[in-house]
N, C-alpha and C. Protein backbone atom coordinates (compact mmCIF):
# COMPACT_ATOMS: atom_id res chain seq x y z
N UNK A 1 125.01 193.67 95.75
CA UNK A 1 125.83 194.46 96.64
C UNK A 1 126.31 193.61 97.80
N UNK A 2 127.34 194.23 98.34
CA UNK A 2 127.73 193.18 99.82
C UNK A 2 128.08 194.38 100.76
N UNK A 3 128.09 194.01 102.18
CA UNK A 3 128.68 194.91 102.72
C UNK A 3 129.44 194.53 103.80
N UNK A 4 130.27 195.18 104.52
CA UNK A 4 131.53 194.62 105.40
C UNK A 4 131.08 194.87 106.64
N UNK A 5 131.37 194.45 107.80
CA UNK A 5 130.91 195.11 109.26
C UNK A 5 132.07 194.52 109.90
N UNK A 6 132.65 195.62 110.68
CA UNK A 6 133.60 195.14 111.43
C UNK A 6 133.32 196.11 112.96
N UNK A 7 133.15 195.34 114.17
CA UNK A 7 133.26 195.85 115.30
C UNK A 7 133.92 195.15 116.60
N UNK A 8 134.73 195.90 117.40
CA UNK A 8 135.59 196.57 118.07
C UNK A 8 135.50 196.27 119.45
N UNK A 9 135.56 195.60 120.22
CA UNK A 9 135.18 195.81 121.62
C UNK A 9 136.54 196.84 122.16
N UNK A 10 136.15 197.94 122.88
CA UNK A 10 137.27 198.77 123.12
C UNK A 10 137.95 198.34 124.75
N UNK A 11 137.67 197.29 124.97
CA UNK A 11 137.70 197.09 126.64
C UNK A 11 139.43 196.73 126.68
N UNK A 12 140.03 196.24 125.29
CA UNK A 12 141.31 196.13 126.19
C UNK A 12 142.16 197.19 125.40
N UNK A 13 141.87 198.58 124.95
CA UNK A 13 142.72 199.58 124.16
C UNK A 13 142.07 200.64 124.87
N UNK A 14 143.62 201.93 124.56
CA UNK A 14 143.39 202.77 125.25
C UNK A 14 142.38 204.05 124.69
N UNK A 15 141.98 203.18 123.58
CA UNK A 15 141.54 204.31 123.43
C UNK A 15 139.56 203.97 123.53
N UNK A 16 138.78 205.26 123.26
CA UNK A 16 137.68 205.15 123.74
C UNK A 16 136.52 205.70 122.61
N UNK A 17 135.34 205.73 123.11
CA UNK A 17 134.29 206.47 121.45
C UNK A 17 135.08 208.08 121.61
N UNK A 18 135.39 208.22 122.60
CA UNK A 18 135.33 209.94 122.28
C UNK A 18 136.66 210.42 121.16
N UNK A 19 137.63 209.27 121.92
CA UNK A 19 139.04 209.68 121.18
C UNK A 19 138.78 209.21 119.84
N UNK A 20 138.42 208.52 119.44
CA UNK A 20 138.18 207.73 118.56
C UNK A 20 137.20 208.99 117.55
N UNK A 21 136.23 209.20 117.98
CA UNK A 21 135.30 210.22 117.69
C UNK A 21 136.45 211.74 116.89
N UNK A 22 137.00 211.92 117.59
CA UNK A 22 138.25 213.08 117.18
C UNK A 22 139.56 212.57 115.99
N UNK A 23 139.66 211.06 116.40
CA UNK A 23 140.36 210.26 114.95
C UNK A 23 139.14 210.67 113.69
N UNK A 24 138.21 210.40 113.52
CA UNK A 24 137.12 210.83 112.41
C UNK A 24 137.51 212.48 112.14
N UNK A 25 136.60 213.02 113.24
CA UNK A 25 136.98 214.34 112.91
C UNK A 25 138.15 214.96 112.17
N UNK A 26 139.35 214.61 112.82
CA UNK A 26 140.49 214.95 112.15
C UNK A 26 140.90 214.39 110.63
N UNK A 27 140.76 213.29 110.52
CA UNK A 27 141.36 212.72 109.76
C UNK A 27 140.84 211.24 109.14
N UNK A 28 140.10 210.66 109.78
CA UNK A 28 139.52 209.45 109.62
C UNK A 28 138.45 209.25 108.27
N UNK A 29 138.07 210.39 108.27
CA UNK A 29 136.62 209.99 107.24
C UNK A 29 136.85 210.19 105.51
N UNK A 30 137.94 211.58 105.95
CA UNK A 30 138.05 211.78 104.31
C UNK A 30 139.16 211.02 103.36
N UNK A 31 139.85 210.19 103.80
CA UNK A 31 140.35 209.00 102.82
C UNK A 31 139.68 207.87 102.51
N UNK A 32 138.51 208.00 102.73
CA UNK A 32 137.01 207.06 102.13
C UNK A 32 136.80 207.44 101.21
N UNK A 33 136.06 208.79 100.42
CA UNK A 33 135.71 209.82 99.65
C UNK A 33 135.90 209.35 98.15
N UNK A 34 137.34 208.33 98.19
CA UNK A 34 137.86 208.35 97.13
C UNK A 34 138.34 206.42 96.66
N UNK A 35 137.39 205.78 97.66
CA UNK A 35 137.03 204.41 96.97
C UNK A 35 136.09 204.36 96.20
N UNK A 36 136.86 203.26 95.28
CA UNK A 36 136.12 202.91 93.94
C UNK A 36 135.31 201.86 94.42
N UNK A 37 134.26 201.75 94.03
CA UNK A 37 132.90 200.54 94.39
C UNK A 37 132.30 200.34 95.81
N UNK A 38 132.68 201.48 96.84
CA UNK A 38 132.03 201.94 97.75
C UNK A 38 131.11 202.74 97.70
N UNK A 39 130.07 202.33 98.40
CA UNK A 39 128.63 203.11 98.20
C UNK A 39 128.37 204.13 99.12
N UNK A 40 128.49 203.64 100.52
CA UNK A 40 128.34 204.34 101.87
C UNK A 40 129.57 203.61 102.88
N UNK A 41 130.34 204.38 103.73
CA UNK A 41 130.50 204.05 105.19
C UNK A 41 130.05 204.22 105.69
N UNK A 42 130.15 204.15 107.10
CA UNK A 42 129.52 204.73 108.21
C UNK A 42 130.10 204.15 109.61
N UNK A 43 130.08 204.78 110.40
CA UNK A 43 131.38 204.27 111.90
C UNK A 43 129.88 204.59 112.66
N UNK A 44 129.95 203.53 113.42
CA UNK A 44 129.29 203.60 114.47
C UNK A 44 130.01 203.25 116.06
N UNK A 45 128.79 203.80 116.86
CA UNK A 45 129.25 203.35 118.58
C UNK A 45 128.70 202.68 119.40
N UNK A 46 129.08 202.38 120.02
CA UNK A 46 127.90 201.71 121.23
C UNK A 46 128.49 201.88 122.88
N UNK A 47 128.20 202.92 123.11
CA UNK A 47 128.96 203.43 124.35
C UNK A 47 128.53 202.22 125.76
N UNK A 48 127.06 201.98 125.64
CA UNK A 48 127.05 200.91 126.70
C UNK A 48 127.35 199.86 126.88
N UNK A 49 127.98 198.96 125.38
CA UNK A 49 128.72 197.91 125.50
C UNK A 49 130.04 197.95 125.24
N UNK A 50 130.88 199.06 125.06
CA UNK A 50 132.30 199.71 124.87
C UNK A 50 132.65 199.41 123.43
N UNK A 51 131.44 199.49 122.49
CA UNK A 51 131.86 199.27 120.98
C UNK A 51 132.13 200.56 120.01
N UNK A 52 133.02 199.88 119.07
CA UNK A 52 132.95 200.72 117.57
C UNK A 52 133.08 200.13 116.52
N UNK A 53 132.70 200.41 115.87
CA UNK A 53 132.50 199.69 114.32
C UNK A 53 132.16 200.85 113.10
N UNK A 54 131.92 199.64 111.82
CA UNK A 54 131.65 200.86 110.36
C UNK A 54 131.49 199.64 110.09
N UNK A 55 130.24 200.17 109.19
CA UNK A 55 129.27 199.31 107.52
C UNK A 55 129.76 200.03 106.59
N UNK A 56 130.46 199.09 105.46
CA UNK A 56 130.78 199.54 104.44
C UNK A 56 129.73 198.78 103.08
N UNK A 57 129.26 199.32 102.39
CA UNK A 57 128.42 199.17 101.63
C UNK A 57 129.07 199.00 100.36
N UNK A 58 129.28 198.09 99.52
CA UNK A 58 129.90 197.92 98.08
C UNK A 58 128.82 197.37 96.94
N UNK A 59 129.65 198.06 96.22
CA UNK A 59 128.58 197.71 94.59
C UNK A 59 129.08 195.99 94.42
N UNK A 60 128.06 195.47 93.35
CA UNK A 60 128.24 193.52 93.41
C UNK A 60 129.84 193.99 92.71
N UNK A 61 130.09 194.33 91.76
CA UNK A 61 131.58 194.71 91.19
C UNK A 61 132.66 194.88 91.41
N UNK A 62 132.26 195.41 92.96
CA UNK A 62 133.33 196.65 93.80
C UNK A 62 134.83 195.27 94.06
N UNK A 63 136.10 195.96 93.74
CA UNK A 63 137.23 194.97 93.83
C UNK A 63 137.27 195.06 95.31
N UNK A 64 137.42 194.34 96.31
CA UNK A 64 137.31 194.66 97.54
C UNK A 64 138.82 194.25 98.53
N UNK A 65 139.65 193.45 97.15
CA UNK A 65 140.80 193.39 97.40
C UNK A 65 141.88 194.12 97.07
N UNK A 66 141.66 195.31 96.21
CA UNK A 66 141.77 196.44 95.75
C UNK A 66 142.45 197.10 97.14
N UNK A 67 143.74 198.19 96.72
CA UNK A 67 144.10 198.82 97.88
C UNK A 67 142.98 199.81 98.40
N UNK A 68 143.20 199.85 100.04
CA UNK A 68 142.16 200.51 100.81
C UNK A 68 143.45 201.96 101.40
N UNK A 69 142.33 202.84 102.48
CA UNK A 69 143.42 203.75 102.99
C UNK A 69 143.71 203.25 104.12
N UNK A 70 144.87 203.23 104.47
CA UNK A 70 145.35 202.71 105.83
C UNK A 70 144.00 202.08 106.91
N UNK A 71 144.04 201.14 107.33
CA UNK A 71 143.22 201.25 108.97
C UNK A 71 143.54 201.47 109.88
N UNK A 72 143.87 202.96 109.90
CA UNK A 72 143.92 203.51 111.33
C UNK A 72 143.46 203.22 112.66
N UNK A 73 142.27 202.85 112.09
CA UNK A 73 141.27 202.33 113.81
C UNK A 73 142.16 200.89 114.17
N UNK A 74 142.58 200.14 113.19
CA UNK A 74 143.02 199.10 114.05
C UNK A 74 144.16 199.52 114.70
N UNK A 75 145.27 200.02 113.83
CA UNK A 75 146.34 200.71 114.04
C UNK A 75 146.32 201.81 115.78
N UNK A 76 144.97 202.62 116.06
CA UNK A 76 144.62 203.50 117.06
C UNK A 76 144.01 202.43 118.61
N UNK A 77 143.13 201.70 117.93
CA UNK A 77 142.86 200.45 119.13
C UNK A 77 144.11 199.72 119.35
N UNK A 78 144.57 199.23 118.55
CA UNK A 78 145.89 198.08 119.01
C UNK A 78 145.75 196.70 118.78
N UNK A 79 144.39 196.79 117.53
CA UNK A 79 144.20 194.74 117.72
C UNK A 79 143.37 195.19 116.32
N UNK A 80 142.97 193.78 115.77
CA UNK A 80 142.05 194.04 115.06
C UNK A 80 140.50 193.75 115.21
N UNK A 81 139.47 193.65 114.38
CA UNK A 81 137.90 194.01 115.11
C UNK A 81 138.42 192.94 115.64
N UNK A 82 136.98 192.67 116.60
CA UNK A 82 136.51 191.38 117.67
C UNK A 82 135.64 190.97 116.35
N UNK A 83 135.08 191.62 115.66
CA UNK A 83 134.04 190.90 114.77
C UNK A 83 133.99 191.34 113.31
N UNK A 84 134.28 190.63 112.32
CA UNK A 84 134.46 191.17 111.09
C UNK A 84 133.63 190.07 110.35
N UNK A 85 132.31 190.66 109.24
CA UNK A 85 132.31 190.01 108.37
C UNK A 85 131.88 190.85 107.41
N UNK A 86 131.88 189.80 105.83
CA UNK A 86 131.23 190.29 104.69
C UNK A 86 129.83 189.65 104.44
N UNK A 87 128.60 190.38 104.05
CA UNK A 87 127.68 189.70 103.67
C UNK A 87 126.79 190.03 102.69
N UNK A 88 126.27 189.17 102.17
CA UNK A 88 125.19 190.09 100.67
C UNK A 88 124.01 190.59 101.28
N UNK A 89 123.70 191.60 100.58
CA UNK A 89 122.55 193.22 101.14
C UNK A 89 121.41 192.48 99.83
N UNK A 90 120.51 191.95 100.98
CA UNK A 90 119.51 191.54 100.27
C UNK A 90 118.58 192.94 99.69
N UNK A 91 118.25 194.00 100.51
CA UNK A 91 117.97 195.11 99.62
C UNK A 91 118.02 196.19 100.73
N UNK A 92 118.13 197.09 99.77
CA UNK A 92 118.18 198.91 100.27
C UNK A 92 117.03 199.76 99.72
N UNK A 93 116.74 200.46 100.74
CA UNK A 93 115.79 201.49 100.92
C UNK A 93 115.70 202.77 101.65
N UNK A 94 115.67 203.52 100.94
CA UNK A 94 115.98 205.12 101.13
C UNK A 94 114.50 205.49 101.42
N UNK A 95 114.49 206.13 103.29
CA UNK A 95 112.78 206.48 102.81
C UNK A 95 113.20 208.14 103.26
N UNK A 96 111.43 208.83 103.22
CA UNK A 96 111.23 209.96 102.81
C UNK A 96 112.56 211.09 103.73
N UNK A 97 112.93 211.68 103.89
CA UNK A 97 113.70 212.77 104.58
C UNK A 97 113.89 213.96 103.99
N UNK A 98 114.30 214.92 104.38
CA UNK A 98 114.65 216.38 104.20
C UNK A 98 115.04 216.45 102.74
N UNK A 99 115.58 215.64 102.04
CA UNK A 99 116.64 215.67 101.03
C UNK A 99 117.70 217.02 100.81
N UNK A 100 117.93 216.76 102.23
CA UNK A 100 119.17 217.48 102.32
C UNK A 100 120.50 216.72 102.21
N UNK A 101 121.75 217.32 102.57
CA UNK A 101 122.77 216.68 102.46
C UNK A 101 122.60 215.68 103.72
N UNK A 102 123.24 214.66 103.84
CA UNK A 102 122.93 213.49 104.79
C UNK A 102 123.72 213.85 106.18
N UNK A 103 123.21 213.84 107.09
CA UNK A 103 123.94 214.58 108.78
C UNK A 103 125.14 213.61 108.80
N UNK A 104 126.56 214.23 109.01
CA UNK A 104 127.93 213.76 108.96
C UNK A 104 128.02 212.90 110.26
N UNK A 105 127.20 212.71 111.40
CA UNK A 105 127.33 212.34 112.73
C UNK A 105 127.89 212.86 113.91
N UNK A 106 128.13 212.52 115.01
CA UNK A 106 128.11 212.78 116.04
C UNK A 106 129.64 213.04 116.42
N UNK A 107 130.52 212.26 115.54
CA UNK A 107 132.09 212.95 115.62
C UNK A 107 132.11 214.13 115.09
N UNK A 108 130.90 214.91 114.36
CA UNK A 108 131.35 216.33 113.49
C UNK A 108 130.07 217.03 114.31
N UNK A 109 129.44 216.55 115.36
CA UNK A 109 128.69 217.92 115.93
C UNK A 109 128.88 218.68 116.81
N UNK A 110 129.17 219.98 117.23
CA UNK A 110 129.81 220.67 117.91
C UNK A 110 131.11 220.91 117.65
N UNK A 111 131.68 220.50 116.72
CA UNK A 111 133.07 220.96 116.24
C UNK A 111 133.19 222.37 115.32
N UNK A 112 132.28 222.92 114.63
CA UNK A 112 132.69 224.07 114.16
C UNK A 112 132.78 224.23 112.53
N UNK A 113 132.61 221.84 112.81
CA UNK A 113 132.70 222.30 111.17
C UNK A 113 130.81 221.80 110.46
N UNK A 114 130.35 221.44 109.49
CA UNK A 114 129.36 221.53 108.72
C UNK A 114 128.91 219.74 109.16
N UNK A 115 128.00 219.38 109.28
CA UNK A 115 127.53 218.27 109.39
C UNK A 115 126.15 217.76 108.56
């Protein structure tokens, strides 16, 4: 498997985690849903150092040059990451939890919709 990490310093765009947070909500997450040899995303924040980012998780197979859905986030910040790489996932481990559906995050809590 490999996976991608790309993060964001938001210090010279206008935009911020919250707005950014409402790009997901609206519209951001569900044109993922439907890559081939993606395992997991996931967008993360880091409000005390003005970051955002997403781990993308791919199968060893996954075409990764293969068309993607737009990147909005770069497109919404105005630059591209401050930090981007690919690297091999020496291993994964799922430990015990609810085995419920997996919590959608912090852009979908308090919105009204299902997380």
């Amino acid at each position: 498997m490999k996976a991608t990490i790309s993060w964001w310093d938001l210090t010279g765009s206008g935009q911020t985690i919250d707005s950014l947070r409402v790009y997901l909500r609206d519209e951001g997450v569900e044109p993922w849903t439907e890559v081939h040899g993606m395992r997991l995303k996931f967008w993360m924040s880091d409000r005390q150092n003005n970051r955002w980012g997403a781990v993308m998780l791919w199968d060893s197979g996954a075409d990764l040059t293969a068309p993607m859905p737009p990147n909005r986030a770069t497109e919404l910040i105005g630059y591209p990451p401050t930090v981007r790489m690919l690297s091999d996932v020496e291993a994964v481990v799922e430990g015990i939890h609810s085995g419920g559906p997996a919590e959608r995050g912090l852009a979908f809590e308090g919105s009204g919709r299902p997380s």
